[in-house]
C-alpha atoms as a PDB file:
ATOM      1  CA  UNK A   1       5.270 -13.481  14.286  1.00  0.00           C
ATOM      2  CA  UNK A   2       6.127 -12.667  17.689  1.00  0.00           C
ATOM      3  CA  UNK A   3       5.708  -9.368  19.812  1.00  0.00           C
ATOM      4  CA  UNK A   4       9.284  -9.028  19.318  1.00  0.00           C
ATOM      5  CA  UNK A   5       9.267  -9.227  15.631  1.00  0.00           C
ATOM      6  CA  UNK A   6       6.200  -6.733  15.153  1.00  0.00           C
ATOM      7  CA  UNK A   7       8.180  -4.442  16.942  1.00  0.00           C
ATOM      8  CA  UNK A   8      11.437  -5.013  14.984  1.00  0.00           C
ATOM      9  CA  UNK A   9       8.609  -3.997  12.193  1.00  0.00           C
ATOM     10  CA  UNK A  10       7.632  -0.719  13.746  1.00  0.00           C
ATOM     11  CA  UNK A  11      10.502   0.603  14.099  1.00  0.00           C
ATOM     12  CA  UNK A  12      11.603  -0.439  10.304  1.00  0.00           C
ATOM     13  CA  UNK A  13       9.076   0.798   8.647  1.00  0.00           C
ATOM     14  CA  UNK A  14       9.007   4.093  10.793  1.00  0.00           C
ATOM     15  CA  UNK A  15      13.058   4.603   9.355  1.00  0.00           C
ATOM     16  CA  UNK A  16      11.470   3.591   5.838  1.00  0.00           C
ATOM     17  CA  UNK A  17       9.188   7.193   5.437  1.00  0.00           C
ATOM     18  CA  UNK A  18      11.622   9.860   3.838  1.00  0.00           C
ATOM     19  CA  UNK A  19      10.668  13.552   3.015  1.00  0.00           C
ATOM     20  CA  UNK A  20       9.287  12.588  -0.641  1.00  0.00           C
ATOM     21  CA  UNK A  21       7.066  10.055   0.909  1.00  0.00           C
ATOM     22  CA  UNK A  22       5.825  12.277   3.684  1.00  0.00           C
ATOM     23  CA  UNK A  23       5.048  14.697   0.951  1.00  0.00           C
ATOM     24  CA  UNK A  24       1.607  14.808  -0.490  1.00  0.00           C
ATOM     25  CA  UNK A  25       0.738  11.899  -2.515  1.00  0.00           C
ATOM     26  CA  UNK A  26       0.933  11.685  -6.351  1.00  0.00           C
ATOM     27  CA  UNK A  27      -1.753  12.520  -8.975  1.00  0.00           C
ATOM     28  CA  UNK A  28      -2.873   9.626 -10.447  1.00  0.00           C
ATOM     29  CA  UNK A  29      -6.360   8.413 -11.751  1.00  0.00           C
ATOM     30  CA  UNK A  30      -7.776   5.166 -11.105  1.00  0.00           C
ATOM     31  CA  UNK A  31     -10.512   4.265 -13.179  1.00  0.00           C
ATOM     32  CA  UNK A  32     -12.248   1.039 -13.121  1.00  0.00           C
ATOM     33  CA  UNK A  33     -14.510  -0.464 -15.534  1.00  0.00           C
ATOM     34  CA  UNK A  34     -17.562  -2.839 -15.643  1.00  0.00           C
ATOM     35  CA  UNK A  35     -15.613  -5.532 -14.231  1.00  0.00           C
ATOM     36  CA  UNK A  36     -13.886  -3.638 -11.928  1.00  0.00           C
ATOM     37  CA  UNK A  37     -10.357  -4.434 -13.527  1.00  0.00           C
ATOM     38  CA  UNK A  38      -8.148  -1.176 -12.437  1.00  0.00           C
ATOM     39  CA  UNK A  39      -6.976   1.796 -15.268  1.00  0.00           C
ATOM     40  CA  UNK A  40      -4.235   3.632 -13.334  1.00  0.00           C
ATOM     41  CA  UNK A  41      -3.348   7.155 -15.385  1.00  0.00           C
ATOM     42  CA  UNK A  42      -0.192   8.437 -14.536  1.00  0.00           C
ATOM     43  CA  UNK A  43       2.399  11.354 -15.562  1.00  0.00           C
ATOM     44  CA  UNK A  44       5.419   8.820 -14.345  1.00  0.00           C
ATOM     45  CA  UNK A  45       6.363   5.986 -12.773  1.00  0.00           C
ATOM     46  CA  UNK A  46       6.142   6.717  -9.211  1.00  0.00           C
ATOM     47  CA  UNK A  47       2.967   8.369  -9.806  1.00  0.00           C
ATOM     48  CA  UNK A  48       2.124   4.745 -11.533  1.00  0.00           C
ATOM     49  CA  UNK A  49       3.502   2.679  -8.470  1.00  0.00           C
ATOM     50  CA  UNK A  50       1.398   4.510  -6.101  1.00  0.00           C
ATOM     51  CA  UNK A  51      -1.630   4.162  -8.136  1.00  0.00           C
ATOM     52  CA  UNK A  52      -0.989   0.204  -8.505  1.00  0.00           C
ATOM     53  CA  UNK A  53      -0.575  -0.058  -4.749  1.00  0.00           C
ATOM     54  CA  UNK A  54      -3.202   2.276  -4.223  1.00  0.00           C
ATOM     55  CA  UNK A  55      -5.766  -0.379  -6.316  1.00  0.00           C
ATOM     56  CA  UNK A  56      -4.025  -3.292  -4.986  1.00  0.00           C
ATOM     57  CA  UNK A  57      -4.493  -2.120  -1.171  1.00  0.00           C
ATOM     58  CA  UNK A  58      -8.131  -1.190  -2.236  1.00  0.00           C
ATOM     59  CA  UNK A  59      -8.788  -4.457  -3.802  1.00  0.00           C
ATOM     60  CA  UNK A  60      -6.561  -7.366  -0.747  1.00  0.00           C
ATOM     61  CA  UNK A  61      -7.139  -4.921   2.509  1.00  0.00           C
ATOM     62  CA  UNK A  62      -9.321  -7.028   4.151  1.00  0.00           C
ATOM     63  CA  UNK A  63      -7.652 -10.145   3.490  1.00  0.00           C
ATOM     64  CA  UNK A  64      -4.264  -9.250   4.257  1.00  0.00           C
ATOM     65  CA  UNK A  65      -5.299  -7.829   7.507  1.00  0.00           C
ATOM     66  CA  UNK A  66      -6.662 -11.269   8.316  1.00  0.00           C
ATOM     67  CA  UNK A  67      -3.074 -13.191   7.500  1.00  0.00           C
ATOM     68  CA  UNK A  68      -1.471 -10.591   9.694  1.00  0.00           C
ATOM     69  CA  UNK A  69      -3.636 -10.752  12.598  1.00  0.00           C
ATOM     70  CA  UNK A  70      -3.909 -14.914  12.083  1.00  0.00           C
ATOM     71  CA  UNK A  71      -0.091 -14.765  11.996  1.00  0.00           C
ATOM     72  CA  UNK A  72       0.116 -12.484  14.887  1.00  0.00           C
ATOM     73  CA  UNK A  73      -1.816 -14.971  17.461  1.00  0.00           C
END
């Protein structure tokens, strides 16, 4: 991915945030158990989608930071 295309990015995923995503996040409970296998609680779906992205960004951070900066160079 090139300079120009992280750019492009940016600027997409700046125009992507609306008002209900600015907005303060969703309540949602993320429990995990012995094996650390995530229980997301939610009152509706997008309460659920945030809490399965939520566990999903907590769980692949680190290595999908290192495919983005190895596809960056």
């Amino acid at each position: 991915m090139g300079r120009g295309n992280v750019g492009v990015l940016a600027v997409l995923l700046a125009g992507a945030i609306t008002a209900e995503a600015a907005a303060a996040p969703p309540k949602v409970t993320i429990r995990r158990d012995a094996h650390g296998t995530p229980h997301i609680v939610a009152k509706d779906f997008r309460s659920m989608g945030y809490g399965f992205a939520r566990a999903h960004a907590e769980d692949n951070l680190c290595g999908r930071s290192r495919t983005l900066v190895a596809r960056v160079r």
